[in-house]
PDB file of N, CA and C in Angstrom:
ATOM      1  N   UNK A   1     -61.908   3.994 -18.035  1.00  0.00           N
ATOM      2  CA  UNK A   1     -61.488   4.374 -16.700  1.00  0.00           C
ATOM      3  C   UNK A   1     -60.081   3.858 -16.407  1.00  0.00           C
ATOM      4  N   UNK A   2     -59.944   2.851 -16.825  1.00  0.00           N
ATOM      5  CA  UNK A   2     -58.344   1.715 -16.757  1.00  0.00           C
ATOM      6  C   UNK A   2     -57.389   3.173 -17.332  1.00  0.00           C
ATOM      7  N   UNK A   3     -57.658   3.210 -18.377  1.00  0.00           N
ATOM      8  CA  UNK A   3     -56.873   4.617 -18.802  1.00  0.00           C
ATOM      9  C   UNK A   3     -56.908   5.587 -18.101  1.00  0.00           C
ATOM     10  N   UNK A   4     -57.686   6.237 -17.678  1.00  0.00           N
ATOM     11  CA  UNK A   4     -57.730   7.510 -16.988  1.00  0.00           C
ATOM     12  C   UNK A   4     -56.452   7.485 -15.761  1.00  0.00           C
ATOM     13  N   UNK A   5     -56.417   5.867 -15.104  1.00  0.00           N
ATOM     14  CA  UNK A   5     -56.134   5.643 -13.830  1.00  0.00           C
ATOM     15  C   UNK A   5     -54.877   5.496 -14.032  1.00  0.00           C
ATOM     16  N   UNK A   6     -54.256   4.494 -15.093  1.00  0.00           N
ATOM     17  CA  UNK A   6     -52.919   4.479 -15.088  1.00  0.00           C
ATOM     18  C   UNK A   6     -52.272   5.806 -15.954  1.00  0.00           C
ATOM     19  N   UNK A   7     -52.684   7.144 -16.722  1.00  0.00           N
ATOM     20  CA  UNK A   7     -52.528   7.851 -16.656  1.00  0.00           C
ATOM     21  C   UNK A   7     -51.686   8.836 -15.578  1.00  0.00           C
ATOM     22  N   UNK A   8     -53.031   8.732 -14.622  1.00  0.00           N
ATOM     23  CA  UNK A   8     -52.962   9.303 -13.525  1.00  0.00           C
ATOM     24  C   UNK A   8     -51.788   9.120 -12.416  1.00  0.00           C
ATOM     25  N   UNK A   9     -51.774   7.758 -12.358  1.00  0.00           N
ATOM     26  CA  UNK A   9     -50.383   6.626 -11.807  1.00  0.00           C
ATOM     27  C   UNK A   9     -49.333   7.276 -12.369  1.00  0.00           C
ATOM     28  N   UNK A  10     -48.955   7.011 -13.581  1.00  0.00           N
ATOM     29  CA  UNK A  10     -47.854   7.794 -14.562  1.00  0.00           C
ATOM     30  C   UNK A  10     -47.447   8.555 -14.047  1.00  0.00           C
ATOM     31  N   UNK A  11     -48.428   9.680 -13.977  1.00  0.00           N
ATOM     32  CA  UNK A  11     -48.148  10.899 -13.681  1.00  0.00           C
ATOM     33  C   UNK A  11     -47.450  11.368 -12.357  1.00  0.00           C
ATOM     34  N   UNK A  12     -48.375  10.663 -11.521  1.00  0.00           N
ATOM     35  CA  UNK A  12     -48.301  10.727  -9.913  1.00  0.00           C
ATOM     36  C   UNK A  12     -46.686  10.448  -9.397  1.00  0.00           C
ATOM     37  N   UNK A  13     -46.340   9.221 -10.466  1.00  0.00           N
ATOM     38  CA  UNK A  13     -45.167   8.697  -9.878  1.00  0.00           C
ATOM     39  C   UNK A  13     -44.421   8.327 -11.585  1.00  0.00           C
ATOM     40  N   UNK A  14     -43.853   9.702 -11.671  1.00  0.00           N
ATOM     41  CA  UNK A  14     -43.150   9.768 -13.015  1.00  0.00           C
ATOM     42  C   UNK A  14     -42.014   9.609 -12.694  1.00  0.00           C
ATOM     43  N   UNK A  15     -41.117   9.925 -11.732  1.00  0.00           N
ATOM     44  CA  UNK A  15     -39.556   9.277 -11.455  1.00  0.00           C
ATOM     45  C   UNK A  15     -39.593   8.124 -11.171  1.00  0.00           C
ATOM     46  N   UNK A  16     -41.083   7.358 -11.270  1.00  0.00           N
ATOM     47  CA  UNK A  16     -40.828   5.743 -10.534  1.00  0.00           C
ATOM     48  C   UNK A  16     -41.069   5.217 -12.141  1.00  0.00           C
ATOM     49  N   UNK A  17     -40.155   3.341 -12.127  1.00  0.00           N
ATOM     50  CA  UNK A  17     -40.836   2.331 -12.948  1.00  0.00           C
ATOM     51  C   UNK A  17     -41.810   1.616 -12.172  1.00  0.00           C
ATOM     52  N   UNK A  18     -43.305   1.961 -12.161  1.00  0.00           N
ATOM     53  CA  UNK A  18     -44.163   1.238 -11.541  1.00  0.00           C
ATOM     54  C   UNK A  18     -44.393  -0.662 -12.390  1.00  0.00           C
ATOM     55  N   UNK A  19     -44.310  -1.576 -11.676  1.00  0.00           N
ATOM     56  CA  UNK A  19     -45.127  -2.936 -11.987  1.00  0.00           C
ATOM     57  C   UNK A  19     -46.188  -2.793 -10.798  1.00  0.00           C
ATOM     58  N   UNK A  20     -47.374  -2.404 -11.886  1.00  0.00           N
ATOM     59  CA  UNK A  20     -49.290  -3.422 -11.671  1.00  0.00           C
ATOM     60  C   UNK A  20     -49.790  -4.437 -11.953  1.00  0.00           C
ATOM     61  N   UNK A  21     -49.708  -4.848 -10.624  1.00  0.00           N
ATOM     62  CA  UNK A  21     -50.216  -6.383 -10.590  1.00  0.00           C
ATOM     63  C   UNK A  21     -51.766  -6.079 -11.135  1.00  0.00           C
ATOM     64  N   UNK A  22     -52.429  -6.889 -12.047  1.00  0.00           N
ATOM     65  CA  UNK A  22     -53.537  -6.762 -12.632  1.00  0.00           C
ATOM     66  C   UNK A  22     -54.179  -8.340 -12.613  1.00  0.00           C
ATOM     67  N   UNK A  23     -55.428  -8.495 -12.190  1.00  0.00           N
ATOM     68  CA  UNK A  23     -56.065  -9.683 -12.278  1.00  0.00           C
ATOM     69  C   UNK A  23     -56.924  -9.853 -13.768  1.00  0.00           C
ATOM     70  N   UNK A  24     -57.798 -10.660 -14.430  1.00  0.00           N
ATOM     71  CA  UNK A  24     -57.992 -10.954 -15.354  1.00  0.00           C
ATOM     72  C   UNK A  24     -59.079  -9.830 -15.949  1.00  0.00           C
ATOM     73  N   UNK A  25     -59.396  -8.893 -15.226  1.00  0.00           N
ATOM     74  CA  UNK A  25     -60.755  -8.473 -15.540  1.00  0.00           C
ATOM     75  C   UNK A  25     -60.840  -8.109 -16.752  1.00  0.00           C
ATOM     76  N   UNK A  26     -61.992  -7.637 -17.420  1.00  0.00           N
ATOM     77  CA  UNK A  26     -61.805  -7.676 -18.836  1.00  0.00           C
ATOM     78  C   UNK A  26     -61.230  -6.070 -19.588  1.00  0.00           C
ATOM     79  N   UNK A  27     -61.425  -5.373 -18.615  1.00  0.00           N
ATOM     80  CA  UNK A  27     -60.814  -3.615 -18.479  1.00  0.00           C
ATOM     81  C   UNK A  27     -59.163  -3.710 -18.070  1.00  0.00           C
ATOM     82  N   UNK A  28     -58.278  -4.349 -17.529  1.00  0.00           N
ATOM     83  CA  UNK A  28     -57.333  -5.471 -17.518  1.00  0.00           C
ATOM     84  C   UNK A  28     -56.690  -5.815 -18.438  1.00  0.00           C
ATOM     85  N   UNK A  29     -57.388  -6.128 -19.802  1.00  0.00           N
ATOM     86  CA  UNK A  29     -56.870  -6.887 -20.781  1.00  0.00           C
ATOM     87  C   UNK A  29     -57.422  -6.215 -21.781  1.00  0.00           C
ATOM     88  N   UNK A  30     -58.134  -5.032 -22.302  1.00  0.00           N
ATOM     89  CA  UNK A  30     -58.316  -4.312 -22.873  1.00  0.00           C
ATOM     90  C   UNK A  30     -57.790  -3.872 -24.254  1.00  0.00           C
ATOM     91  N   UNK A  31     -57.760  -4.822 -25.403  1.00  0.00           N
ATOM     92  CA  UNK A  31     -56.728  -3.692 -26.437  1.00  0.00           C
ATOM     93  C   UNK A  31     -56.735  -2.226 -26.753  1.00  0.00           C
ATOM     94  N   UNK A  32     -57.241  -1.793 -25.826  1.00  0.00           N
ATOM     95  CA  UNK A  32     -57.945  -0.107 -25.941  1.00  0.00           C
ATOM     96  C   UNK A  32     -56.345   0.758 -24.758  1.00  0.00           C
ATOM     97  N   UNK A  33     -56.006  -0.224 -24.350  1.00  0.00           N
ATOM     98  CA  UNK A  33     -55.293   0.063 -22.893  1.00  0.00           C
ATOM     99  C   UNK A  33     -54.001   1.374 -23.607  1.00  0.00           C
ATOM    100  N   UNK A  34     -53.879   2.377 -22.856  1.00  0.00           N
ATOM    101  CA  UNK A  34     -53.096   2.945 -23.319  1.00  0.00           C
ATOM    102  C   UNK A  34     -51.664   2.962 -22.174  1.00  0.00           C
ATOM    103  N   UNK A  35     -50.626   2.065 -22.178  1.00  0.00           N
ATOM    104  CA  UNK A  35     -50.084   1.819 -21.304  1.00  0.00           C
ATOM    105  C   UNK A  35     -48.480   2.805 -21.237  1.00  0.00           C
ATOM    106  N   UNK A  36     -48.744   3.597 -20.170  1.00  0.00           N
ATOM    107  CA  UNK A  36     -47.536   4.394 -20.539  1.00  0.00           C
ATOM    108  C   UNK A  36     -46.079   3.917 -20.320  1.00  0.00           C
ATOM    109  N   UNK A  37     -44.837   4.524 -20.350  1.00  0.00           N
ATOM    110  CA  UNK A  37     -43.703   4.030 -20.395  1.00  0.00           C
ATOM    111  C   UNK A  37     -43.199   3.613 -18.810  1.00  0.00           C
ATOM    112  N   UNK A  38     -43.086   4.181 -17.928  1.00  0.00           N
ATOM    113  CA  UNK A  38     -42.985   3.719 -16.975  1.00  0.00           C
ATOM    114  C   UNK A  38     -44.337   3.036 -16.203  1.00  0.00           C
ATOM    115  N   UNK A  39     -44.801   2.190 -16.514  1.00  0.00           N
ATOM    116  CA  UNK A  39     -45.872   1.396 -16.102  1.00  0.00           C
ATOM    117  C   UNK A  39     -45.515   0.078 -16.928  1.00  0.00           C
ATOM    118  N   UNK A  40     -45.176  -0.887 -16.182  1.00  0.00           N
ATOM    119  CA  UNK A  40     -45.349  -2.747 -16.734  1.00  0.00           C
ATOM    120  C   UNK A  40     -46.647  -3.297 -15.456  1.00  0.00           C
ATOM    121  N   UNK A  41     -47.394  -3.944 -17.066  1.00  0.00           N
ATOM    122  CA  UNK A  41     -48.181  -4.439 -16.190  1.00  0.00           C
ATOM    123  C   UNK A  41     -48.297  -6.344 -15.984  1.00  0.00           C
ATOM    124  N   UNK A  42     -48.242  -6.868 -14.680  1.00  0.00           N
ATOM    125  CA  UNK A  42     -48.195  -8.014 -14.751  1.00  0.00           C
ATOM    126  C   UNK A  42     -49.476  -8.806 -14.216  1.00  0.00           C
ATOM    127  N   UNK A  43     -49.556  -9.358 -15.601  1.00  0.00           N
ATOM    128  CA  UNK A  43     -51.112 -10.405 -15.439  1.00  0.00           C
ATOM    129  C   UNK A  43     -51.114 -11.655 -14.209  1.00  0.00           C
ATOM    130  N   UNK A  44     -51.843 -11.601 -13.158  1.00  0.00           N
ATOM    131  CA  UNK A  44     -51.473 -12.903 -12.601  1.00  0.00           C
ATOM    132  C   UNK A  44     -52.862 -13.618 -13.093  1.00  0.00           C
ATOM    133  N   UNK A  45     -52.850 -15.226 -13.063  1.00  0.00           N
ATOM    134  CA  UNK A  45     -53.506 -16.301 -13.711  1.00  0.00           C
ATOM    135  C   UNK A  45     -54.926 -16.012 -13.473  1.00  0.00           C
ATOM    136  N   UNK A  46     -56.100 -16.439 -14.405  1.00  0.00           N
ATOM    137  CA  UNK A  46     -57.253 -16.081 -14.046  1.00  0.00           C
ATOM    138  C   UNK A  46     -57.771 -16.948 -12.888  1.00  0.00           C
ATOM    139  N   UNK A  47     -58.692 -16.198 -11.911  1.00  0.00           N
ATOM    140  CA  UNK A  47     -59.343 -16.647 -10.974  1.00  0.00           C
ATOM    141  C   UNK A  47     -58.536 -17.506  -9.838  1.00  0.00           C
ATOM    142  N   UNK A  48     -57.477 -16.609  -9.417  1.00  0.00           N
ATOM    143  CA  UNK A  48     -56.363 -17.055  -8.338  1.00  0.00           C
ATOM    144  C   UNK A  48     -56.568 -15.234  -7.156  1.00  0.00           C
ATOM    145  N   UNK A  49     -58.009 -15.372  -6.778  1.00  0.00           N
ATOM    146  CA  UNK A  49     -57.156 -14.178  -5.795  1.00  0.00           C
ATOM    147  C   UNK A  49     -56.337 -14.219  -4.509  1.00  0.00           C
ATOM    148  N   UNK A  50     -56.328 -15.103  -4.491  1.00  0.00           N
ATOM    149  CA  UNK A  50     -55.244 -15.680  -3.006  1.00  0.00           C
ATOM    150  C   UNK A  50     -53.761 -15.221  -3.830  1.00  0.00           C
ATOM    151  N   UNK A  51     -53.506 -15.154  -5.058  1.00  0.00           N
ATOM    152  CA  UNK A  51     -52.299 -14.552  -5.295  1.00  0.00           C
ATOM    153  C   UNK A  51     -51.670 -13.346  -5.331  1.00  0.00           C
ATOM    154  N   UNK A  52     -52.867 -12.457  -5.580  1.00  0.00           N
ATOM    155  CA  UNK A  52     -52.911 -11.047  -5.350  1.00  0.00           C
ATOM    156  C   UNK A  52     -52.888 -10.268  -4.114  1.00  0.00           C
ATOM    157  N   UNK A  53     -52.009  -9.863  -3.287  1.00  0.00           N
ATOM    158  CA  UNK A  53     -51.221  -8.908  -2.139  1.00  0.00           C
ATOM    159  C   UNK A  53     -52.896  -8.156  -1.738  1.00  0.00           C
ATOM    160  N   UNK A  54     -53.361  -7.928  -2.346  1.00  0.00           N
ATOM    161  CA  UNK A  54     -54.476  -6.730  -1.990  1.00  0.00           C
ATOM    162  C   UNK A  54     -55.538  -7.310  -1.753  1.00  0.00           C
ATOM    163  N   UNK A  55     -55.618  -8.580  -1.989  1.00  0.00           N
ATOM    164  CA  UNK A  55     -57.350  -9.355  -1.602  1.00  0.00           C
ATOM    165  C   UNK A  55     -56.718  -9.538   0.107  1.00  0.00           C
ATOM    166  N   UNK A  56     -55.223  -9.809  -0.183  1.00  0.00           N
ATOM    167  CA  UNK A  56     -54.956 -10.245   1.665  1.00  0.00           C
ATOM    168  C   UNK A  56     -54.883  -8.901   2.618  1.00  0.00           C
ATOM    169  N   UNK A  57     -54.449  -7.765   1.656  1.00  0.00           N
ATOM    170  CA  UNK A  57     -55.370  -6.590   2.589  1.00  0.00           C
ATOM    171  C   UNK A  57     -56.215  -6.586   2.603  1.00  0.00           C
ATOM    172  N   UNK A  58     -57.183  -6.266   1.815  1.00  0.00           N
ATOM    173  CA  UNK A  58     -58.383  -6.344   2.517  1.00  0.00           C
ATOM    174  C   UNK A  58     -59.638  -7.610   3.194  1.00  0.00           C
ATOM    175  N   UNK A  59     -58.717  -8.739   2.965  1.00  0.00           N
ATOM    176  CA  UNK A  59     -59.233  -9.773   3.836  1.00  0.00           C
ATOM    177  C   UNK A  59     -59.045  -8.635   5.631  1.00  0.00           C
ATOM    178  N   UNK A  60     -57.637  -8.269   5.574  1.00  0.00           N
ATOM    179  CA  UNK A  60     -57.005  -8.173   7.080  1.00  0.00           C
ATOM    180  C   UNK A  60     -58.487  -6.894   7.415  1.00  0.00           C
ATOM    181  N   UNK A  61     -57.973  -6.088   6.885  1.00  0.00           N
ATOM    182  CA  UNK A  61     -59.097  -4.603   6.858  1.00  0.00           C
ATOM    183  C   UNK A  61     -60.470  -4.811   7.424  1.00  0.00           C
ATOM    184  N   UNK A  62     -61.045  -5.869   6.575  1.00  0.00           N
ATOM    185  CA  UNK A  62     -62.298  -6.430   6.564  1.00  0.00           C
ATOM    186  C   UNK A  62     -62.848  -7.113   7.869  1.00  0.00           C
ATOM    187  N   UNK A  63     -61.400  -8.049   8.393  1.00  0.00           N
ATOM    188  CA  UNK A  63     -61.335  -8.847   9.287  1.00  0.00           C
ATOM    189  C   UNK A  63     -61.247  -8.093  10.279  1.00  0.00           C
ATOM    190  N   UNK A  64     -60.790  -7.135  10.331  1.00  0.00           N
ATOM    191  CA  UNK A  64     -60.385  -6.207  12.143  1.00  0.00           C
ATOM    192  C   UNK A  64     -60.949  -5.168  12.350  1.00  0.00           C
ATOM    193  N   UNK A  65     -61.604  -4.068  11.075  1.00  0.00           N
ATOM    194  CA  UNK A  65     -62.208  -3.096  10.720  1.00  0.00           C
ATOM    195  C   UNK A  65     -63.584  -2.642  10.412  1.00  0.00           C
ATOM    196  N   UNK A  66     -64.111  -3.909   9.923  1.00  0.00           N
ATOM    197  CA  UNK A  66     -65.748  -4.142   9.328  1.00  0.00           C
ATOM    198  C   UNK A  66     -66.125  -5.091   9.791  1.00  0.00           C
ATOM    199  N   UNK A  67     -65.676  -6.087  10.781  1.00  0.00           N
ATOM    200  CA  UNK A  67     -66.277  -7.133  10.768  1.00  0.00           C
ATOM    201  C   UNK A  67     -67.763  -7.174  12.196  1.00  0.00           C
ATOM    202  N   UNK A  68     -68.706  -7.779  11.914  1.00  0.00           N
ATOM    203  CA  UNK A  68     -69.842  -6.940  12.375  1.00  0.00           C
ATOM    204  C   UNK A  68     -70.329  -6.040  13.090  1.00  0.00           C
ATOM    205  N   UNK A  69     -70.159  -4.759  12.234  1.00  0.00           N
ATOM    206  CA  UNK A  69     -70.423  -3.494  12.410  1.00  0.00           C
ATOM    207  C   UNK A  69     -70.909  -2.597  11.591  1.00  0.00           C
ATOM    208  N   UNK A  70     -72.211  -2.058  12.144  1.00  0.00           N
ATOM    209  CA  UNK A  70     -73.212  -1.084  11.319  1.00  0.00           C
ATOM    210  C   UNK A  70     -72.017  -0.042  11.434  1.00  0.00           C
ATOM    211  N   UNK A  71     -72.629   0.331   9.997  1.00  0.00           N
ATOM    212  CA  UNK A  71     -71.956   2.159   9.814  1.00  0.00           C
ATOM    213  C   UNK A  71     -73.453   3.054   9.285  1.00  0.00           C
ATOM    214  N   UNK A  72     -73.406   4.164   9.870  1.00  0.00           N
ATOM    215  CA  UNK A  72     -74.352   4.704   9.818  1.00  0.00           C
ATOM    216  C   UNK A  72     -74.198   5.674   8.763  1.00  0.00           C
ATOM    217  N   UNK A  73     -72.884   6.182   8.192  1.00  0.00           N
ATOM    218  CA  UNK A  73     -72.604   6.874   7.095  1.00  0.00           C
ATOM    219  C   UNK A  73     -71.468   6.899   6.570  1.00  0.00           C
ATOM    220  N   UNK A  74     -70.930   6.774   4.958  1.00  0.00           N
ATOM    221  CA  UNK A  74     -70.287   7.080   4.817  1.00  0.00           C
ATOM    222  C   UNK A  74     -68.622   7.487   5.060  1.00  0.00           C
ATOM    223  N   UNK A  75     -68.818   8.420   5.735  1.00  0.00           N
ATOM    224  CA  UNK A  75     -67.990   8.943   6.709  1.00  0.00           C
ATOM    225  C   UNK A  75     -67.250   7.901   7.443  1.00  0.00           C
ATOM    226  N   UNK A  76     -68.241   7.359   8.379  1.00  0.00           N
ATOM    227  CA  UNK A  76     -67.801   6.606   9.269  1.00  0.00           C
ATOM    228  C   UNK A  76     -66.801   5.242   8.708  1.00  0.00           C
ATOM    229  N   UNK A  77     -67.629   4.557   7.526  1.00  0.00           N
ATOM    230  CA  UNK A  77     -66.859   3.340   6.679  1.00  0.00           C
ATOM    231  C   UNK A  77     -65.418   3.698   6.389  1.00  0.00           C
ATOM    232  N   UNK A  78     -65.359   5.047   5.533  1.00  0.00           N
ATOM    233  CA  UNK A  78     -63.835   5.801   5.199  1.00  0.00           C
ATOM    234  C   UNK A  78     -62.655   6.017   6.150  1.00  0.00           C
ATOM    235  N   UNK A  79     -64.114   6.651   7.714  1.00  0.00           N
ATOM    236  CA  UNK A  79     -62.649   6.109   8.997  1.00  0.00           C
ATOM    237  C   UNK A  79     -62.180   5.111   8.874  1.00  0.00           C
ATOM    238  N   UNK A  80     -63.031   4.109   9.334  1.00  0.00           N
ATOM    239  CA  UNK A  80     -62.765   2.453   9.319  1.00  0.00           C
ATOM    240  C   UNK A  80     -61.641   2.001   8.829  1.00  0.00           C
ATOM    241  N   UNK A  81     -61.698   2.438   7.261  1.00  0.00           N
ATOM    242  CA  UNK A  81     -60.952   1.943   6.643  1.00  0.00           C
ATOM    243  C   UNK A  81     -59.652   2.333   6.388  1.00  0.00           C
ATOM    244  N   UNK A  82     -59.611   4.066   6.846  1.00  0.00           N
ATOM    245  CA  UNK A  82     -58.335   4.708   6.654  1.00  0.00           C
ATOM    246  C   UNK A  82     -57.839   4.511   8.498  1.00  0.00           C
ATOM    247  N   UNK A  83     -57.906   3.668   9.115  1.00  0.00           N
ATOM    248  CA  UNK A  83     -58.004   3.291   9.959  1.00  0.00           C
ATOM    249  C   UNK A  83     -56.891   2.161  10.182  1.00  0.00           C
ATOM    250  N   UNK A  84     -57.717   1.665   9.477  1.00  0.00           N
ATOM    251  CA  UNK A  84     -57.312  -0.124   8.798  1.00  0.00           C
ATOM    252  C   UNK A  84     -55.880   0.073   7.728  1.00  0.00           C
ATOM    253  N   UNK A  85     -55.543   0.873   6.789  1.00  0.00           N
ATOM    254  CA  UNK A  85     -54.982   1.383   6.696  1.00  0.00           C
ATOM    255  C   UNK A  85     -53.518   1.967   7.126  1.00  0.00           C
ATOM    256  N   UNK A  86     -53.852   2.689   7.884  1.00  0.00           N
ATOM    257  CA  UNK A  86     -52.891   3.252   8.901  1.00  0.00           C
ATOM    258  C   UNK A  86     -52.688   2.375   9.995  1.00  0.00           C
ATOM    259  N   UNK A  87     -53.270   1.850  10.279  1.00  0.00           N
ATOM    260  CA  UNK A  87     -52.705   0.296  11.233  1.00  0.00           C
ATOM    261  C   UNK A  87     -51.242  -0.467  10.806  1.00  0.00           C
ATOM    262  N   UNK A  88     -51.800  -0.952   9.428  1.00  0.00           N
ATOM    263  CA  UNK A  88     -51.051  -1.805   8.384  1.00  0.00           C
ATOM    264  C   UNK A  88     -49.679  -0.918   7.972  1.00  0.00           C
ATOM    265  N   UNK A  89     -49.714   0.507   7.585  1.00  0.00           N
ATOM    266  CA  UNK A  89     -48.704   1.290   7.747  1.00  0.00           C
ATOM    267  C   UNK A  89     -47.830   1.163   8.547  1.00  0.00           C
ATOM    268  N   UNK A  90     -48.175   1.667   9.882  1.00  0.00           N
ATOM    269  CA  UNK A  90     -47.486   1.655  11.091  1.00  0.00           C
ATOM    270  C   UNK A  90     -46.763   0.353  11.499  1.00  0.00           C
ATOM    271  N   UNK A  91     -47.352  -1.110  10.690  1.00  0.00           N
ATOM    272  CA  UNK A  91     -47.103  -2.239  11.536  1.00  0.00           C
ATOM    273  C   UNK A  91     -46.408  -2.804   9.606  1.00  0.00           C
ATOM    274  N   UNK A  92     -45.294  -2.156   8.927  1.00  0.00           N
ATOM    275  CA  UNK A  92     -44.939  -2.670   7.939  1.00  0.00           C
ATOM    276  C   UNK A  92     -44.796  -4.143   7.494  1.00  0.00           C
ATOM    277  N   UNK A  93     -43.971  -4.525   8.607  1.00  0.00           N
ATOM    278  CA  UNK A  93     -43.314  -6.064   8.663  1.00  0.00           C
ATOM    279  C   UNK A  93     -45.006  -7.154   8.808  1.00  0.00           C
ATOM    280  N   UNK A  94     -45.453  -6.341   9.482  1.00  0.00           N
ATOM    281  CA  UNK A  94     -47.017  -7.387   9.272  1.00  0.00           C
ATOM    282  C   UNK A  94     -47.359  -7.511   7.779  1.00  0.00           C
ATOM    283  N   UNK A  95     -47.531  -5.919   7.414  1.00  0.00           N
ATOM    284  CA  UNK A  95     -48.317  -5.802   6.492  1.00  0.00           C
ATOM    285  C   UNK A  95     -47.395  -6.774   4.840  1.00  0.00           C
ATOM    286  N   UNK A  96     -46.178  -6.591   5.143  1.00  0.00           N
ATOM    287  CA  UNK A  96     -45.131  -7.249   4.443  1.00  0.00           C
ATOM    288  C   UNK A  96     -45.178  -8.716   4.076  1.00  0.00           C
ATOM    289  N   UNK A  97     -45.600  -9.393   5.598  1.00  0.00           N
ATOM    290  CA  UNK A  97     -46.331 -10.800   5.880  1.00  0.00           C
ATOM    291  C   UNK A  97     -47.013 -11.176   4.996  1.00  0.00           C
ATOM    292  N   UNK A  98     -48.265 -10.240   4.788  1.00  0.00           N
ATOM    293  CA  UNK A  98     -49.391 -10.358   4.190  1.00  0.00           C
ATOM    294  C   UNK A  98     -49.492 -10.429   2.477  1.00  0.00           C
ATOM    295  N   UNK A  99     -48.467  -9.764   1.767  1.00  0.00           N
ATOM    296  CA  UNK A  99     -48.688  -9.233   0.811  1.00  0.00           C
ATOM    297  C   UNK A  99     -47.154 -10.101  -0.157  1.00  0.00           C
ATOM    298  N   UNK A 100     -45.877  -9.988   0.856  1.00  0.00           N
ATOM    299  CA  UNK A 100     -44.248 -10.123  -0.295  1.00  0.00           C
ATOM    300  C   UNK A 100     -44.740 -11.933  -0.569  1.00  0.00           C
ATOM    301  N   UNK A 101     -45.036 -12.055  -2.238  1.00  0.00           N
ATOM    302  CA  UNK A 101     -44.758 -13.364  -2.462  1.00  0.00           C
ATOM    303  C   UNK A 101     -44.212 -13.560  -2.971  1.00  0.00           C
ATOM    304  N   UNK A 102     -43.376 -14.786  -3.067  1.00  0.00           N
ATOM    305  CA  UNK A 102     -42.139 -14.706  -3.684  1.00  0.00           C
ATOM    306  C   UNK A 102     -42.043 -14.380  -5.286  1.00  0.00           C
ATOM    307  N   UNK A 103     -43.276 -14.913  -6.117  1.00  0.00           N
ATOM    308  CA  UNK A 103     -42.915 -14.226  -7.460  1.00  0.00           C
ATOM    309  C   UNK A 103     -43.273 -12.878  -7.634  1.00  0.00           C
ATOM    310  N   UNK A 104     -43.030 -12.139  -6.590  1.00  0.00           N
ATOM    311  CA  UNK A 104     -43.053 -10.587  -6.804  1.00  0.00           C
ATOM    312  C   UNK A 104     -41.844 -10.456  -6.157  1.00  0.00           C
ATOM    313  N   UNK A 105     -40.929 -11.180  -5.719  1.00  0.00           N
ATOM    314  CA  UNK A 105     -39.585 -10.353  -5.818  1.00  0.00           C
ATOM    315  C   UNK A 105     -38.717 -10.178  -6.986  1.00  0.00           C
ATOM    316  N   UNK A 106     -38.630  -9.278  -7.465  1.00  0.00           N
ATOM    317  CA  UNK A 106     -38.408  -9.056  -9.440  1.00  0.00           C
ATOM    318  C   UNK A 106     -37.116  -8.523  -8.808  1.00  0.00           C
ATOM    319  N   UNK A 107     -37.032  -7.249  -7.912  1.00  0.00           N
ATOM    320  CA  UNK A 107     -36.083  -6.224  -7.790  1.00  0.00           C
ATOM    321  C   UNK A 107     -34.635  -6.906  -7.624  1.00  0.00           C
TER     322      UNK A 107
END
């Protein structure tokens, strides 16, 4: 699936050099990985998710979006979340807060 996805990435965003932040998982580290040319992928340390930009989204998501509340379908969770989402969009410099650490400023 790791393949299928950064494939897909590739593809999606072929005028871009994408860096994926990748945590340790074992699909992650894969010698099977077929990693295309514009894709670098950067390992951060095992079992650090406080370092990874996306556990602190969806801490925020989780925190303002799900936090105790039945969903009765589907549907409804996907609002939620494209919700949560589009919040974080709209409010960049927050979402910026949350996520720019300093060893991800490469550029």
């Amino acid at each position: 699936m790791m393949n299928i996805l950064l494939k897909h990435v590739s593809k999606e965003f072929e005028a871009y050099n994408i860096i994926m932040l990748l945590d340790q998982a074992g699909w992650h580290r894969s010698n099977c990985l077929k990693i295309p040319k514009n894709i670098k992928l950067l390992k951060q340390p095992s079992h650090s998710p406080e370092l990874n930009p996306v556990e602190h989204i969806w801490d925020e998501i989780r925190e303002k979006h799900f936090h105790n509340k039945v969903f009765h379908s589907m549907d409804a969770v996907e609002e939620a979340l494209c919700e949560g989402l589009n919040n974080l969009r709209m409010n960049r410099k927050y979402a910026r807060s949350l996520t720019n650490f300093s060893y991800l400023n490469i550029v």
